[in-house]
PDB file of N, CA and C in Angstrom:
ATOM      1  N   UNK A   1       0.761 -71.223  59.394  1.00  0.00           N
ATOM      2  CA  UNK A   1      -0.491 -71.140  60.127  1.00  0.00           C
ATOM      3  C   UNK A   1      -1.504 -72.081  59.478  1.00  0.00           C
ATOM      4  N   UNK A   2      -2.027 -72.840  60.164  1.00  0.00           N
ATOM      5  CA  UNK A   2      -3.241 -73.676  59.914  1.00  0.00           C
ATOM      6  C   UNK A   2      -4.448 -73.258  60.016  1.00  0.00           C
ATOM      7  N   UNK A   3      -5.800 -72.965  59.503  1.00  0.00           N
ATOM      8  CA  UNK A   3      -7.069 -72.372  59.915  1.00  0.00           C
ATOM      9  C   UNK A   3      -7.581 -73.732  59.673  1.00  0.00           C
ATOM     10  N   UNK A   4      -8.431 -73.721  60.877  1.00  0.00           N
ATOM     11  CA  UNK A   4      -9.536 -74.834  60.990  1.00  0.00           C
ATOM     12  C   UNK A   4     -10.828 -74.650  61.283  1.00  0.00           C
ATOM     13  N   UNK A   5     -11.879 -74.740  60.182  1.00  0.00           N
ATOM     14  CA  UNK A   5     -13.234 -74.450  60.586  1.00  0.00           C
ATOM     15  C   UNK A   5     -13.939 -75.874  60.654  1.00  0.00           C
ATOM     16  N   UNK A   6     -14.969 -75.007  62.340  1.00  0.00           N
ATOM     17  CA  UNK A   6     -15.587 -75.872  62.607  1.00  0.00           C
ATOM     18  C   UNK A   6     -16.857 -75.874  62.628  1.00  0.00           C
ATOM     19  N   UNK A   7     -17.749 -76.524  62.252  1.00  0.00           N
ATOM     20  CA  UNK A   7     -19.390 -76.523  62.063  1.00  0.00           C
ATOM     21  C   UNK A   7     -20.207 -77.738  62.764  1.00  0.00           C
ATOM     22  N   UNK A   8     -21.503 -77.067  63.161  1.00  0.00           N
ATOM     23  CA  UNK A   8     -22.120 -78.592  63.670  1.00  0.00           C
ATOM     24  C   UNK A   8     -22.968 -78.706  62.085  1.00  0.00           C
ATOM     25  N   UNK A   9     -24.014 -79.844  62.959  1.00  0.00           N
ATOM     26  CA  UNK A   9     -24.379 -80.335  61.360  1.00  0.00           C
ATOM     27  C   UNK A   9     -25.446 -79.395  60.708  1.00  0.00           C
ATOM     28  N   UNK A  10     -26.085 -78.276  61.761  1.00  0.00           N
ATOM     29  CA  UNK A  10     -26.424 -77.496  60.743  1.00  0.00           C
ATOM     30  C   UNK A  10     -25.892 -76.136  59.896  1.00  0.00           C
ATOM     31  N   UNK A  11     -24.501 -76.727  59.990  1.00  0.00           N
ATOM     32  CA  UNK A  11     -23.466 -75.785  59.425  1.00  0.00           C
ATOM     33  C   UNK A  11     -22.861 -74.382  59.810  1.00  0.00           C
ATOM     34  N   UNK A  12     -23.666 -74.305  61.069  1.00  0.00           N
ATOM     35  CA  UNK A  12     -23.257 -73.212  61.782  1.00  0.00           C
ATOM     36  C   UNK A  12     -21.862 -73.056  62.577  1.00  0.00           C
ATOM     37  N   UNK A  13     -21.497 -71.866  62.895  1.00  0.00           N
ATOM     38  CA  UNK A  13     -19.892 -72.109  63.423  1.00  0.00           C
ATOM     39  C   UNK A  13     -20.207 -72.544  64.697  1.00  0.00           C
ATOM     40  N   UNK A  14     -19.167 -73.792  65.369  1.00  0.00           N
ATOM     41  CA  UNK A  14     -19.362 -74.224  66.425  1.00  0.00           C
ATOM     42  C   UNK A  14     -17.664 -73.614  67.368  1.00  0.00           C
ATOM     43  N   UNK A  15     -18.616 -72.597  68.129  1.00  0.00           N
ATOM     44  CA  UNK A  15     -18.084 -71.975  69.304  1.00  0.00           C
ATOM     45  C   UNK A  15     -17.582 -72.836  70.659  1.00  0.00           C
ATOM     46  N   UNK A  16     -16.448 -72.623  70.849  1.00  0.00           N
ATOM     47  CA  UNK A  16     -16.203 -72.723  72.261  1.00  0.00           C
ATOM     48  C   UNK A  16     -15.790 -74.733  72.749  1.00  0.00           C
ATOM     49  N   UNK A  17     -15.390 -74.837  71.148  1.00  0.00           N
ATOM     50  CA  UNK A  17     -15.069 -76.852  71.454  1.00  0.00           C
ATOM     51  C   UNK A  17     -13.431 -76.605  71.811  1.00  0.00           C
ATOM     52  N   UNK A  18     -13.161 -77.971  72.359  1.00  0.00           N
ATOM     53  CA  UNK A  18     -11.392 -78.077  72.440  1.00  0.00           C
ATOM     54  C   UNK A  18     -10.628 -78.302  71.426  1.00  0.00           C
ATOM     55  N   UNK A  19     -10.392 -77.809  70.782  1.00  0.00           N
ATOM     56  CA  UNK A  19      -9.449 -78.716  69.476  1.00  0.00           C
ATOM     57  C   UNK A  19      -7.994 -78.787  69.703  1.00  0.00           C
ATOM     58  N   UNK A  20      -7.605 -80.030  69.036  1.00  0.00           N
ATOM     59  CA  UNK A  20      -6.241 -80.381  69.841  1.00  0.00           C
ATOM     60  C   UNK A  20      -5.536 -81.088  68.210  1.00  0.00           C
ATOM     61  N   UNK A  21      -4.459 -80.642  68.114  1.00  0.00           N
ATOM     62  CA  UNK A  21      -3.748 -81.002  67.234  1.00  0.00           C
ATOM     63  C   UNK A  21      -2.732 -81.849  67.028  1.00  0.00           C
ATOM     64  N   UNK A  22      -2.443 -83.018  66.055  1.00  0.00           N
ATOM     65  CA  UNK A  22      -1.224 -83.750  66.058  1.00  0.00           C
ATOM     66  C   UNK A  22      -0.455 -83.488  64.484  1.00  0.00           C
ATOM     67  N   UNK A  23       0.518 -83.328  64.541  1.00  0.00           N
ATOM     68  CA  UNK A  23       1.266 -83.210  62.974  1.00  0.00           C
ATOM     69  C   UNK A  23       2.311 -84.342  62.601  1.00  0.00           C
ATOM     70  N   UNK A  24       2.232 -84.752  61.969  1.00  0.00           N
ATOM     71  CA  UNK A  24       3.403 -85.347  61.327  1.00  0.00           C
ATOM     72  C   UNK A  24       3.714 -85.925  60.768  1.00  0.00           C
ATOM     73  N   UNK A  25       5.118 -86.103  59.796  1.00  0.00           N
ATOM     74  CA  UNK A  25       4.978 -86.471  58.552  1.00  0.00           C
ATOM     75  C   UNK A  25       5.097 -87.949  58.062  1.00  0.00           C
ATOM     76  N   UNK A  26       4.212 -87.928  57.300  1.00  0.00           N
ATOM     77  CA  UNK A  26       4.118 -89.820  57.355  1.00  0.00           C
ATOM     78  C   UNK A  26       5.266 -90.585  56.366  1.00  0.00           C
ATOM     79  N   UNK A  27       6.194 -90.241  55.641  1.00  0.00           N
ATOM     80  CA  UNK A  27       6.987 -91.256  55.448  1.00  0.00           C
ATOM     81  C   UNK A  27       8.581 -91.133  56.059  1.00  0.00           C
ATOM     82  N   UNK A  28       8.635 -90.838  57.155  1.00  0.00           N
ATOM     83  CA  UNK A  28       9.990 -90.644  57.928  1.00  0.00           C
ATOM     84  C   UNK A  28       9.534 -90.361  59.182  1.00  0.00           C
ATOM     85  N   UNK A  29      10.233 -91.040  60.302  1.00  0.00           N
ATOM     86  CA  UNK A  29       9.564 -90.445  62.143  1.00  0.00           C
ATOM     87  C   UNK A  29      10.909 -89.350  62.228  1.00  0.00           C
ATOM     88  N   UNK A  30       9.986 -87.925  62.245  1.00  0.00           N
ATOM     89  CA  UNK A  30       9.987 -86.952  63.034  1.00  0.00           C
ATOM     90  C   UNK A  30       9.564 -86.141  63.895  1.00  0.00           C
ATOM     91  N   UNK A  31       8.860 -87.331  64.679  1.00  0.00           N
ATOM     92  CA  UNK A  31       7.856 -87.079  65.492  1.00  0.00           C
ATOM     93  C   UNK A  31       6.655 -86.470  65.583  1.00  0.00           C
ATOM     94  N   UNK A  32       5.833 -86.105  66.431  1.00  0.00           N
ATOM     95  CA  UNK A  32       4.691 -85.752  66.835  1.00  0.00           C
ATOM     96  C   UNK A  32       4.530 -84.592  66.822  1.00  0.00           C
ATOM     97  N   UNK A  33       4.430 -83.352  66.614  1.00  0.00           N
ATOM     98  CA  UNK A  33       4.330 -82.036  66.688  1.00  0.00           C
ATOM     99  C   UNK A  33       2.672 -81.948  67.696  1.00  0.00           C
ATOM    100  N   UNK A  34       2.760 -81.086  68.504  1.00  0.00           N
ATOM    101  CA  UNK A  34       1.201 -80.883  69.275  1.00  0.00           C
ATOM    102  C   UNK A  34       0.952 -79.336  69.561  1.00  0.00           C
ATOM    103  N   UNK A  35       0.436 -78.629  68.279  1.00  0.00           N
ATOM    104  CA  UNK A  35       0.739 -77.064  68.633  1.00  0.00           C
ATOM    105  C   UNK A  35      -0.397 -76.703  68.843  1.00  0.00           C
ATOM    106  N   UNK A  36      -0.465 -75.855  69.904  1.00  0.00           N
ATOM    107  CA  UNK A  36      -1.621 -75.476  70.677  1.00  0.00           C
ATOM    108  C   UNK A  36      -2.731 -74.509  69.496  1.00  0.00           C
ATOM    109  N   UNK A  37      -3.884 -74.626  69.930  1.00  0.00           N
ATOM    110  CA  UNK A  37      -5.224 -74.423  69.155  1.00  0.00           C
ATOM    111  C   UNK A  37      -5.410 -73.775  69.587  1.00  0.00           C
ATOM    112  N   UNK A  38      -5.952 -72.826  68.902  1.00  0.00           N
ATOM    113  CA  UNK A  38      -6.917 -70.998  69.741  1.00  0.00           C
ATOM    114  C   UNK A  38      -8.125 -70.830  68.959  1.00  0.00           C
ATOM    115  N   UNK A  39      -9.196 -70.255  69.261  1.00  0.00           N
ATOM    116  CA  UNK A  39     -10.447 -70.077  68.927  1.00  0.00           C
ATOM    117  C   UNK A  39      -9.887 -68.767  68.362  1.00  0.00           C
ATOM    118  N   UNK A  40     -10.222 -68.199  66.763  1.00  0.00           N
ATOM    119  CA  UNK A  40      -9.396 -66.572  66.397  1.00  0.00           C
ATOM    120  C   UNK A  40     -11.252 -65.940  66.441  1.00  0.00           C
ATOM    121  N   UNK A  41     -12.117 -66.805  65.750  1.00  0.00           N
ATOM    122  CA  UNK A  41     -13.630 -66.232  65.657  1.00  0.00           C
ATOM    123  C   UNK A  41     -14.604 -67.833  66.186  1.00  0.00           C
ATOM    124  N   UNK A  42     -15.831 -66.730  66.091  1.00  0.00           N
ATOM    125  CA  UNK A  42     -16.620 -68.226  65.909  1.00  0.00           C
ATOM    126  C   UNK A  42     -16.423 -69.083  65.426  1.00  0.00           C
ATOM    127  N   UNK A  43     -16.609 -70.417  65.677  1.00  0.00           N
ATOM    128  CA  UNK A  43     -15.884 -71.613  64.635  1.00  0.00           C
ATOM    129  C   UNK A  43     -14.650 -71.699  63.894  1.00  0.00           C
ATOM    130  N   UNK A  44     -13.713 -71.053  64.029  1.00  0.00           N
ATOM    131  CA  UNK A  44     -12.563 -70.681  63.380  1.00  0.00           C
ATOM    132  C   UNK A  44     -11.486 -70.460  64.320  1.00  0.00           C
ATOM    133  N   UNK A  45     -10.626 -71.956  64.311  1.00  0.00           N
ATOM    134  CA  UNK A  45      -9.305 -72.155  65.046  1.00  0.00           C
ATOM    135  C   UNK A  45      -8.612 -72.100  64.419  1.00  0.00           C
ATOM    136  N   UNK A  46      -7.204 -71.828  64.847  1.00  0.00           N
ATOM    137  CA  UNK A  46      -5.794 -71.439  64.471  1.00  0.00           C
ATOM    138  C   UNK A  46      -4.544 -72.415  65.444  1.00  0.00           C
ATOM    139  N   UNK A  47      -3.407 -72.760  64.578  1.00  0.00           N
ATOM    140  CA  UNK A  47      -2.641 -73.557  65.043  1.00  0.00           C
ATOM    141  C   UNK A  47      -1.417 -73.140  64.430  1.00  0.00           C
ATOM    142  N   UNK A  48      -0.103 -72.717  65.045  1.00  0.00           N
ATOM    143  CA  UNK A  48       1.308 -72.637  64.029  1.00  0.00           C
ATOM    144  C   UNK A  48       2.116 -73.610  64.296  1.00  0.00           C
ATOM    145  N   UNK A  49       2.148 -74.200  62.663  1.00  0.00           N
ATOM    146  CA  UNK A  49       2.751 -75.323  62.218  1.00  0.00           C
ATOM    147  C   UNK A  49       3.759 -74.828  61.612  1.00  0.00           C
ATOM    148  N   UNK A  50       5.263 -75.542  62.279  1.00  0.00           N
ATOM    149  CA  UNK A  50       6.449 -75.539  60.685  1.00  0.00           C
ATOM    150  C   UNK A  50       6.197 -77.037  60.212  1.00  0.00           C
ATOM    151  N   UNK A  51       6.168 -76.598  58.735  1.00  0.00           N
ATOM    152  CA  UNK A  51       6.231 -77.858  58.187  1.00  0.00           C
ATOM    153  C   UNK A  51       7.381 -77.463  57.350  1.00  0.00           C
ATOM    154  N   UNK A  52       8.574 -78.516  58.319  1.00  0.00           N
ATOM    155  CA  UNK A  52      10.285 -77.965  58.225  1.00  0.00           C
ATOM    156  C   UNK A  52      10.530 -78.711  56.868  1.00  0.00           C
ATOM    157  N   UNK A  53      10.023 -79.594  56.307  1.00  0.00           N
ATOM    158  CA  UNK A  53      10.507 -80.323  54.568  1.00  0.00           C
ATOM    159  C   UNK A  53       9.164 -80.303  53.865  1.00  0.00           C
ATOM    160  N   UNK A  54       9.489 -80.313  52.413  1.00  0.00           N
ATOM    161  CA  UNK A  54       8.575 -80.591  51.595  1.00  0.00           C
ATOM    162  C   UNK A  54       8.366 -82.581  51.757  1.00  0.00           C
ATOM    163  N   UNK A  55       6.652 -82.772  50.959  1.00  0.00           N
ATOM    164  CA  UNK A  55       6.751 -84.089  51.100  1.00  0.00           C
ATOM    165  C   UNK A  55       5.241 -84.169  51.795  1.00  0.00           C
ATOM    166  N   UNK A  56       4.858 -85.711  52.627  1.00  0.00           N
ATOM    167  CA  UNK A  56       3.719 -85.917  52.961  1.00  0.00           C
ATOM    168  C   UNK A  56       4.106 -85.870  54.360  1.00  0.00           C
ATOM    169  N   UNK A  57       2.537 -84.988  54.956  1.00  0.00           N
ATOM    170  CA  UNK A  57       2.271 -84.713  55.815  1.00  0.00           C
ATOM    171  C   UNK A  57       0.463 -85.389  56.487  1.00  0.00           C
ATOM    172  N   UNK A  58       0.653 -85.622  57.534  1.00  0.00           N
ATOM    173  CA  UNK A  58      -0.652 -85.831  58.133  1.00  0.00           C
ATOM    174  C   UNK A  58      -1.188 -84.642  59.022  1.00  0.00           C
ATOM    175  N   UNK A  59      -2.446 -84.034  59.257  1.00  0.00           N
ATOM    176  CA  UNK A  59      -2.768 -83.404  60.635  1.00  0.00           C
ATOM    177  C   UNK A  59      -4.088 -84.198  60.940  1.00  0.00           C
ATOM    178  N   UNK A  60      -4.495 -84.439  62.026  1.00  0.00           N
ATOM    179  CA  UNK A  60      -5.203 -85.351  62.795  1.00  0.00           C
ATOM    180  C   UNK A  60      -5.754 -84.142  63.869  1.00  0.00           C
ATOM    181  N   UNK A  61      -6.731 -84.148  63.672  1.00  0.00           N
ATOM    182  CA  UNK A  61      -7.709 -83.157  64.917  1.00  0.00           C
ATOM    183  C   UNK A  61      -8.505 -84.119  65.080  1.00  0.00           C
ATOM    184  N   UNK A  62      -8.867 -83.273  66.860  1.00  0.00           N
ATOM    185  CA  UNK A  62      -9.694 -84.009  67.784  1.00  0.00           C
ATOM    186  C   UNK A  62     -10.384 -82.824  68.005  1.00  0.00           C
ATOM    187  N   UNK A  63     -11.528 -83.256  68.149  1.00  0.00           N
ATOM    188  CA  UNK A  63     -12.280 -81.812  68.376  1.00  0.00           C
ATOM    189  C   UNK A  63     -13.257 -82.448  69.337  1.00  0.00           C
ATOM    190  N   UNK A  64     -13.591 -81.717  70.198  1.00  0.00           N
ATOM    191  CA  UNK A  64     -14.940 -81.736  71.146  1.00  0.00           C
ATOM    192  C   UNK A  64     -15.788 -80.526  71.534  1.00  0.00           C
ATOM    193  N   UNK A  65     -16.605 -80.537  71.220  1.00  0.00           N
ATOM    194  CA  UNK A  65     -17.878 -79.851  71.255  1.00  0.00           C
ATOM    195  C   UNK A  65     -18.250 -79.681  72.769  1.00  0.00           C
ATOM    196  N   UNK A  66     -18.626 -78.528  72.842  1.00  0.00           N
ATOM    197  CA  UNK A  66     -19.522 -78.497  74.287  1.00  0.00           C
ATOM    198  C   UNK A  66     -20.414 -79.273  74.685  1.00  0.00           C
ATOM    199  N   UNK A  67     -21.349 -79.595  73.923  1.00  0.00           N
ATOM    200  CA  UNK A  67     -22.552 -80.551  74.126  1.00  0.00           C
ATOM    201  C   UNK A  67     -22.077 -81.995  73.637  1.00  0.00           C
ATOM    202  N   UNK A  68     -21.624 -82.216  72.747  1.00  0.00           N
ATOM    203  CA  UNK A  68     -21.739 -83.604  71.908  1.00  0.00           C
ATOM    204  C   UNK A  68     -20.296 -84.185  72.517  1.00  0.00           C
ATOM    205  N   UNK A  69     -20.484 -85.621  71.733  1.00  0.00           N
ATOM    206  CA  UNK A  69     -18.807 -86.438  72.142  1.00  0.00           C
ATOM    207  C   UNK A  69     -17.729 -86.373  71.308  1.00  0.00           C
ATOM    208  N   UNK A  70     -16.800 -86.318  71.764  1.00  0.00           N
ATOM    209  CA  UNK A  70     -15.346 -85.747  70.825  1.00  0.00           C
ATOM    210  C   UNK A  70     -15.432 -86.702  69.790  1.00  0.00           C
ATOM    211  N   UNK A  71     -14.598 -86.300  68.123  1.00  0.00           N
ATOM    212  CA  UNK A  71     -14.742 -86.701  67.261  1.00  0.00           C
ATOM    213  C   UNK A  71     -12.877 -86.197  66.389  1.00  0.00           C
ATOM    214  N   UNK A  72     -12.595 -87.313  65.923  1.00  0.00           N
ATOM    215  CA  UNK A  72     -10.922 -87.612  65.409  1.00  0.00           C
ATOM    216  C   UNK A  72     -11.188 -87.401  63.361  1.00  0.00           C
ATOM    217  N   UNK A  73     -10.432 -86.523  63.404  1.00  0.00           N
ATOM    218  CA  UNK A  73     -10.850 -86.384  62.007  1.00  0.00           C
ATOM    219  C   UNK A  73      -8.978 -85.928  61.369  1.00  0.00           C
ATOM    220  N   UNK A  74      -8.692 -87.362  60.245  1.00  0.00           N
ATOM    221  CA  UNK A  74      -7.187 -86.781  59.868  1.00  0.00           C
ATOM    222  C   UNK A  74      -7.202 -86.162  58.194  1.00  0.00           C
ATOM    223  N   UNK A  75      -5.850 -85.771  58.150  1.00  0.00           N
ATOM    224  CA  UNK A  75      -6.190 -85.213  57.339  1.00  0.00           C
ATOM    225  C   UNK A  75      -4.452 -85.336  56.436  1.00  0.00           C
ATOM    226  N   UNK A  76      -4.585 -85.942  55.186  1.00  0.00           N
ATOM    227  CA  UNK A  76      -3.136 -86.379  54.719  1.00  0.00           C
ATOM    228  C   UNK A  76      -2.918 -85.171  53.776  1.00  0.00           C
ATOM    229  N   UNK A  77      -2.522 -84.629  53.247  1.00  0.00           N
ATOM    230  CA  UNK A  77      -1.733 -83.670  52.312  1.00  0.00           C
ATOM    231  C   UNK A  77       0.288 -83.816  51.963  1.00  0.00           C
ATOM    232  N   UNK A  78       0.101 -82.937  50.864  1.00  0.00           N
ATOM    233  CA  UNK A  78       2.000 -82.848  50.467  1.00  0.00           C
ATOM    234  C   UNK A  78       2.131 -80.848  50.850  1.00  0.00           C
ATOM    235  N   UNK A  79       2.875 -80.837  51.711  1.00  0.00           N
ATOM    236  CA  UNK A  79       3.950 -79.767  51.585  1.00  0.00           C
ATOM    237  C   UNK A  79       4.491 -79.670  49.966  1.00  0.00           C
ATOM    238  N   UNK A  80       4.399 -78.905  49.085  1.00  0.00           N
ATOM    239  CA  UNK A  80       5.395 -78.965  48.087  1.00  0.00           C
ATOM    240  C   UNK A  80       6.755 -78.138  48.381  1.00  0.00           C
TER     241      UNK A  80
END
């Protein structure tokens, strides 16, 4: 499980945006993983990821806000 919090800039939880997920691991193509996003609280999305090997991984969110314009934010880490 992935938790993803989201805030506008005055740090408050931002309710009710699309967030959309991409996974995958950057030194071998095993493709694209796209696991669906759920709002669990205010500002606080949820996504289930297998991350099937240890090693480096990317997740890449897109998020859009009700009011404002969508915004791409990645994110590299290791599975150990």
């Amino acid at each position: 499980m992935v938790e993803i919090r989201v805030t506008g800039a005055d740090g408050a939880p931002l309710s009710g945006a699309k967030v959309a997920a991409e996974v995958n691991m950057t030194n071998m193509d095993m493709g694209v993983a796209r696991p669906a996003v759920t709002e669990a609280a205010p500002g606080r999305y949820q996504a289930t990821v297998n991350f099937s090997m240890r090693g480096p991984w990317r997740l890449v969110l897109t998020v859009a806000p009700k009011t404002d314009a969508a915004f791409v934010k990645p994110f590299d880490f290791r599975v150990p």
